[in-house]
N, C-alpha and C. Protein backbone atom coordinates (compact mmCIF):
# COMPACT_ATOMS: atom_id res chain seq x y z
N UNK A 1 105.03 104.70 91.07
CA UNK A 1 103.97 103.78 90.69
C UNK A 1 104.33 102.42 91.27
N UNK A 2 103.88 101.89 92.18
CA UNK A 2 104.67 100.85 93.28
C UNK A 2 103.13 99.68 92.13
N UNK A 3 103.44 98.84 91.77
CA UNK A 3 102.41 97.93 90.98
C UNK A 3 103.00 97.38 89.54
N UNK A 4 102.33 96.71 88.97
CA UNK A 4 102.56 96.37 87.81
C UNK A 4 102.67 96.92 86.52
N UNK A 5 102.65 96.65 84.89
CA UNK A 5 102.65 97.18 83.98
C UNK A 5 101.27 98.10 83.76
N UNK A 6 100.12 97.50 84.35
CA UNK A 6 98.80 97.94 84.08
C UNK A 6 98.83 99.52 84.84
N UNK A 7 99.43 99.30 86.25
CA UNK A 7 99.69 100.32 86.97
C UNK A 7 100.28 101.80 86.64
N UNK A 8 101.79 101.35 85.66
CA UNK A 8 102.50 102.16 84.99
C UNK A 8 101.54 103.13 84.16
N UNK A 9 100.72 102.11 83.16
CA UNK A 9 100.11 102.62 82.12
C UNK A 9 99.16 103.65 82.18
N UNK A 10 98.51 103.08 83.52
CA UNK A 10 97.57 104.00 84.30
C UNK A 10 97.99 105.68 84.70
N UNK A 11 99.19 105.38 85.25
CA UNK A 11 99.82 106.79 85.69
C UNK A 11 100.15 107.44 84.70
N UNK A 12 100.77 107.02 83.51
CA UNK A 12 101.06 108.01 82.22
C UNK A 12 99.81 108.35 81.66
N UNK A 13 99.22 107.36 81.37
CA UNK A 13 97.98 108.01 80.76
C UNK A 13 97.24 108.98 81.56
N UNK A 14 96.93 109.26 83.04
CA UNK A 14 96.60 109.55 84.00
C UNK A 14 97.15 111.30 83.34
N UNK A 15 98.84 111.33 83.44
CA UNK A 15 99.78 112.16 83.59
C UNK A 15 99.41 113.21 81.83
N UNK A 16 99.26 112.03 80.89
CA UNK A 16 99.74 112.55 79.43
C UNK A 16 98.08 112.78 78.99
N UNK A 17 97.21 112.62 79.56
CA UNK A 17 95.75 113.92 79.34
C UNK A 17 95.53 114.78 79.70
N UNK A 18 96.23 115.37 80.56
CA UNK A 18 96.15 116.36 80.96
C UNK A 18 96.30 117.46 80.08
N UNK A 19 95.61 118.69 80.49
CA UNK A 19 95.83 120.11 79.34
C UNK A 19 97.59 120.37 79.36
N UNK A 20 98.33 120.16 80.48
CA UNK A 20 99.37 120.86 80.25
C UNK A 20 100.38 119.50 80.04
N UNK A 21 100.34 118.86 79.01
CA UNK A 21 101.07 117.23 78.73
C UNK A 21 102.57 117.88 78.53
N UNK A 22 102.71 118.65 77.50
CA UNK A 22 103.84 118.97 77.88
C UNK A 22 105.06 119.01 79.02
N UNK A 23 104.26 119.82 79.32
CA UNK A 23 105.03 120.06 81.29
C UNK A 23 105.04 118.15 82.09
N UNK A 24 103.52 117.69 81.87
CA UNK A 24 103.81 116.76 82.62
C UNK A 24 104.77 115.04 81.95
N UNK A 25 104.63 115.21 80.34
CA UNK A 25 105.84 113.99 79.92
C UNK A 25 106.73 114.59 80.51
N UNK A 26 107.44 115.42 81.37
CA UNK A 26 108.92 115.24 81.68
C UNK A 26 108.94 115.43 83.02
N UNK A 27 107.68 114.55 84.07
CA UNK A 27 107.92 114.53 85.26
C UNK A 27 108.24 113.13 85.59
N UNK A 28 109.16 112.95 86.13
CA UNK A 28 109.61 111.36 86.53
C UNK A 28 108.69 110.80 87.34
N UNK A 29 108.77 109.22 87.18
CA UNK A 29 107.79 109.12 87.54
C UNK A 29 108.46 107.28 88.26
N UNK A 30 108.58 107.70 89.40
CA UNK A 30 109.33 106.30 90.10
C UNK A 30 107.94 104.77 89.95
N UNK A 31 109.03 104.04 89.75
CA UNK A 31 108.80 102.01 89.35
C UNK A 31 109.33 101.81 90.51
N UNK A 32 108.26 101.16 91.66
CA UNK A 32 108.43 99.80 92.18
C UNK A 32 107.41 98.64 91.63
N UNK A 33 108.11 97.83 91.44
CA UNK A 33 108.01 96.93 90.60
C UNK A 33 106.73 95.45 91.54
N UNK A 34 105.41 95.41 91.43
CA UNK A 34 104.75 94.68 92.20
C UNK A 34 103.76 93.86 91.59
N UNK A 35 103.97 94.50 90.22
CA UNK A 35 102.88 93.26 89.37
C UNK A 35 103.08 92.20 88.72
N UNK A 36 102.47 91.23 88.20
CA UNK A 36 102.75 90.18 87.99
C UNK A 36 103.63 89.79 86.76
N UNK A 37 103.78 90.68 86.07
CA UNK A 37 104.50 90.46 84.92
C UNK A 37 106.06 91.10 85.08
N UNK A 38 105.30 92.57 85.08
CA UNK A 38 106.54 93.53 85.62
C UNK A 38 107.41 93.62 84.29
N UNK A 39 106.77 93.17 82.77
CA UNK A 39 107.91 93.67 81.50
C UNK A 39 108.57 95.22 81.87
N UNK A 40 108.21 96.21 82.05
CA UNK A 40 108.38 97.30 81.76
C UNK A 40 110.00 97.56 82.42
N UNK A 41 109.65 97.18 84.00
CA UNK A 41 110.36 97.42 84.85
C UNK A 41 111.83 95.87 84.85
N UNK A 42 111.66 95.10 84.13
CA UNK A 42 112.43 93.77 83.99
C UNK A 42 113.38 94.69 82.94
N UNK A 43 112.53 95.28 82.17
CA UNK A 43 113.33 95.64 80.60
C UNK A 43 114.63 97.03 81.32
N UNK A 44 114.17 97.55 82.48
CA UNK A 44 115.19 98.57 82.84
C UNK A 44 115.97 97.63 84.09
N UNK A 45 115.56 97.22 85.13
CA UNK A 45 116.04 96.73 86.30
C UNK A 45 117.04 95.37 85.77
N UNK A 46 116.44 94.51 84.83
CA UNK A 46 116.86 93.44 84.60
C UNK A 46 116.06 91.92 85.24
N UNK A 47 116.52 90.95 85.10
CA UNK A 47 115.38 89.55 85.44
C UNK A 47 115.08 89.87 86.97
N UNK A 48 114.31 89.09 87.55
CA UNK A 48 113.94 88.97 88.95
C UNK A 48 113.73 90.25 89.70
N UNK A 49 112.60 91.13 88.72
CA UNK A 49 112.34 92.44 89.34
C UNK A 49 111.88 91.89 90.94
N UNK A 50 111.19 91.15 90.97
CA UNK A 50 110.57 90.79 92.21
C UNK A 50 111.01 90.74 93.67
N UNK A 51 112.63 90.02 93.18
CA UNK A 51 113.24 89.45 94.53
C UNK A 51 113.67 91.09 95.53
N UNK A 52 113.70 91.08 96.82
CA UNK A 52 113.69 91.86 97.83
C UNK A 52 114.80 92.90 97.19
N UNK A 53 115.74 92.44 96.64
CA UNK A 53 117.36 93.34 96.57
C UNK A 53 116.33 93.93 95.23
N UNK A 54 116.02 93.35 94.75
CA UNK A 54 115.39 94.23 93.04
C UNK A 54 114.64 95.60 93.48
N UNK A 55 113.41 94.90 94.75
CA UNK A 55 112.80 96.22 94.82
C UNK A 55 113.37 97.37 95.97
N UNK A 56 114.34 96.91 96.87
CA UNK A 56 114.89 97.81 97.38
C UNK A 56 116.13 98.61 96.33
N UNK A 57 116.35 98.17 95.08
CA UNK A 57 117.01 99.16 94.29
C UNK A 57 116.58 100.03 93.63
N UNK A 58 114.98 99.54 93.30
CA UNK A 58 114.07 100.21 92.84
C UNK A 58 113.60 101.41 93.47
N UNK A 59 113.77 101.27 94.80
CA UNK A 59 113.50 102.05 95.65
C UNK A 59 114.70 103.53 96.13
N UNK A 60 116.18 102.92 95.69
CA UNK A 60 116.87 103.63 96.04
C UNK A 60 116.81 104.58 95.00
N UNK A 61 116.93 103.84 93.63
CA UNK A 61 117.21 104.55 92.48
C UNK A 61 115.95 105.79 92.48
N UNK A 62 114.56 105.88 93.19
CA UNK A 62 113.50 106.78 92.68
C UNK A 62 114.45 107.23 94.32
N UNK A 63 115.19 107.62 95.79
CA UNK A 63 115.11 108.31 96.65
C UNK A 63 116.28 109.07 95.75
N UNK A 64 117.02 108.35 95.27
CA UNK A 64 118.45 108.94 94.82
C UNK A 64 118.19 110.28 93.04
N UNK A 65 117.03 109.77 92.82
CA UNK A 65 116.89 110.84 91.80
C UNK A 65 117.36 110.04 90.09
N UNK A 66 117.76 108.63 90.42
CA UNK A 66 117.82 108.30 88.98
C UNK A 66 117.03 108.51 88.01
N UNK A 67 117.12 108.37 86.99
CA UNK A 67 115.77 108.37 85.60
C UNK A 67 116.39 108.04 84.58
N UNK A 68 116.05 107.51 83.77
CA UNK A 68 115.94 106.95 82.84
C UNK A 68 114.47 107.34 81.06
N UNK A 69 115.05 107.83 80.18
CA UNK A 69 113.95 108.09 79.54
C UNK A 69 113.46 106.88 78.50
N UNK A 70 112.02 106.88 78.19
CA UNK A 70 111.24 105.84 77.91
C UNK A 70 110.21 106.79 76.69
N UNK A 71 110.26 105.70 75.87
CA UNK A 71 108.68 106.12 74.96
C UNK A 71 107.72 105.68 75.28
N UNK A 72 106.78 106.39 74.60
CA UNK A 72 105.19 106.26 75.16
C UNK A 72 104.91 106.34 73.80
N UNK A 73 103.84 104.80 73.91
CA UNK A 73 102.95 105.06 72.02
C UNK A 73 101.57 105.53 72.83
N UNK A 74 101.37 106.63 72.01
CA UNK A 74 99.97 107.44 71.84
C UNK A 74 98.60 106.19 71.06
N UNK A 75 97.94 106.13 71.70
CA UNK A 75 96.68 105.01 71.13
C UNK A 75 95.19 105.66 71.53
N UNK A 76 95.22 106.00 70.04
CA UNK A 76 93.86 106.61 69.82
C UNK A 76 92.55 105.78 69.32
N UNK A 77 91.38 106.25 69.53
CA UNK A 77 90.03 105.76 69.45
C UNK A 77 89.54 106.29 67.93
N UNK A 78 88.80 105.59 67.26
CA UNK A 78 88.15 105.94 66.70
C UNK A 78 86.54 106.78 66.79
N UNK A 79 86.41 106.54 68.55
CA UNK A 79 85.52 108.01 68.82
C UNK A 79 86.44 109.07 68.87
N UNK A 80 86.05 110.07 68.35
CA UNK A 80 86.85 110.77 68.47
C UNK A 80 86.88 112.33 69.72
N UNK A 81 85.65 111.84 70.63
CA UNK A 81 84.83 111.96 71.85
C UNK A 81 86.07 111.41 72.94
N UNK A 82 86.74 109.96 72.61
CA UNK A 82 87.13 109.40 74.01
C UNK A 82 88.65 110.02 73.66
N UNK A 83 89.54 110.16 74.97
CA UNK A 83 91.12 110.96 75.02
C UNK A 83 91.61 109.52 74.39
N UNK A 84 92.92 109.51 74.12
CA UNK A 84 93.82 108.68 73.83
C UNK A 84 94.50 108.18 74.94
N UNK A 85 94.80 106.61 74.83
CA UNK A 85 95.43 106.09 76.10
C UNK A 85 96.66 106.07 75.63
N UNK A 86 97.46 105.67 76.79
CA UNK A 86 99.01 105.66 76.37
C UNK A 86 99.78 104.65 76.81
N UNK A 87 100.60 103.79 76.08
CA UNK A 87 101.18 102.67 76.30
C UNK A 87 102.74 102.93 76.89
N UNK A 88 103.43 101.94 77.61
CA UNK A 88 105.09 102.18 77.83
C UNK A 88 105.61 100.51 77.28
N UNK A 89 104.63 99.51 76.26
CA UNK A 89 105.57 98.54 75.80
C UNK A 89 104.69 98.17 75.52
N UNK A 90 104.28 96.64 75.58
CA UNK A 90 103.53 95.87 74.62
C UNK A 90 101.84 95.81 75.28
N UNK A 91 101.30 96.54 73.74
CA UNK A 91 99.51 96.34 74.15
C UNK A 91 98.75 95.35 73.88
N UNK A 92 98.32 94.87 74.60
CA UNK A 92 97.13 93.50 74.95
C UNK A 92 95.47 93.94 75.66
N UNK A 93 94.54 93.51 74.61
CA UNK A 93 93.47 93.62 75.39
C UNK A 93 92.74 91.95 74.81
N UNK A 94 91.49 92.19 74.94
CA UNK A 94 90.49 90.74 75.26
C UNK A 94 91.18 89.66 75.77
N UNK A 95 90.86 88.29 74.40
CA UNK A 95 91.61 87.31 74.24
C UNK A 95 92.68 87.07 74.21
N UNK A 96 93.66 88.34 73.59
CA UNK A 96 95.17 87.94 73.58
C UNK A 96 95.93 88.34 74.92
N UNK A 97 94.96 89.31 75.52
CA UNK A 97 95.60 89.25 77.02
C UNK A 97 95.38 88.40 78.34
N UNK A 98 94.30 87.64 78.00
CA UNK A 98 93.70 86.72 79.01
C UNK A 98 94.52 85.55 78.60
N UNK A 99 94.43 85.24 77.36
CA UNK A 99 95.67 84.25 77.04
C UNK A 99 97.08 84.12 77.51
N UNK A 100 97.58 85.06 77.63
CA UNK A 100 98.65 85.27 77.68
C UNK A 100 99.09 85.02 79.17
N UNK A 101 97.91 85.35 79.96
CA UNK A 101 98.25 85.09 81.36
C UNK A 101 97.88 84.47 82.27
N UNK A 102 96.91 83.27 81.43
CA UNK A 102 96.94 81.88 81.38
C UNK A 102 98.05 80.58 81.38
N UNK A 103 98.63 81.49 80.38
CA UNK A 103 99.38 80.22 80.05
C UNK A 103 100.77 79.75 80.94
C-alpha cells in the first residue's frame, strides 16, 4: 500500500469484506509510507517516515519478507444493509478530521 493512512485503511477494508476474511486477515500487506500524516506507518518505522532512507527501508523490509502484526477495529453501521469498515488506528470523519488537518 505505497500512500497514506487513508490508503492503508482502504486496502484492509478492501481485504477484510471479503467472503473468505479469514484467509485474507493473514495476508501481509506491505507500507510505503506517502501520505501526509503517515501515523500508522511512524508508529512501526519510527519519526520521519518520509525522509528517502525511511522509505527505502520500507521498501526493503516488504522485498525481505518482514511483518509485523497489527489490530484492526471492526466499525459497523447502523444500516445493517452497508459491510463494516475497518480501521488500523485512530478514526476521524467530518469536522474532527478536517480540523485536524488544518491545523
Amino acid at each position: 500500500a505505497a500512500g497514506g493512512d487513508g490508503t492503508l485503511q482502504s486496502v484492509v477494508t478492501g481485504l477484510l469484506r471479503r467472503h473468505d476474511q479469514d484467509t485474507m486477515s493473514k495476508v501481509p500487506i506491505g507500507v510505503i509510507p506517502l501520505g501526509k500524516e503517515n501515523r500508522f506507518a511512524t508508529a512501526i518505522l519510527g519519526e520521519r517516515v518520509c525522509d528517502v532512507k525511511r522509505l527505502c527501508e520500507a521498501a526493503l523490509a516488504i522485498a525481505l519478507g518482514h511483518t509485523q502484526s497489527f489490530d484492526v477495529m471492526a466499525l459497523h453501521s447502523t444500516n445493517a444493509k452497508q459491510p463494516p469498515s475497518f480501521a488500523t488506528g485512530i478514526v476521524q470523519w467530518g469536522l474532527f478530521r478536517d480540523t485536524d488537518t488544518t491545523l
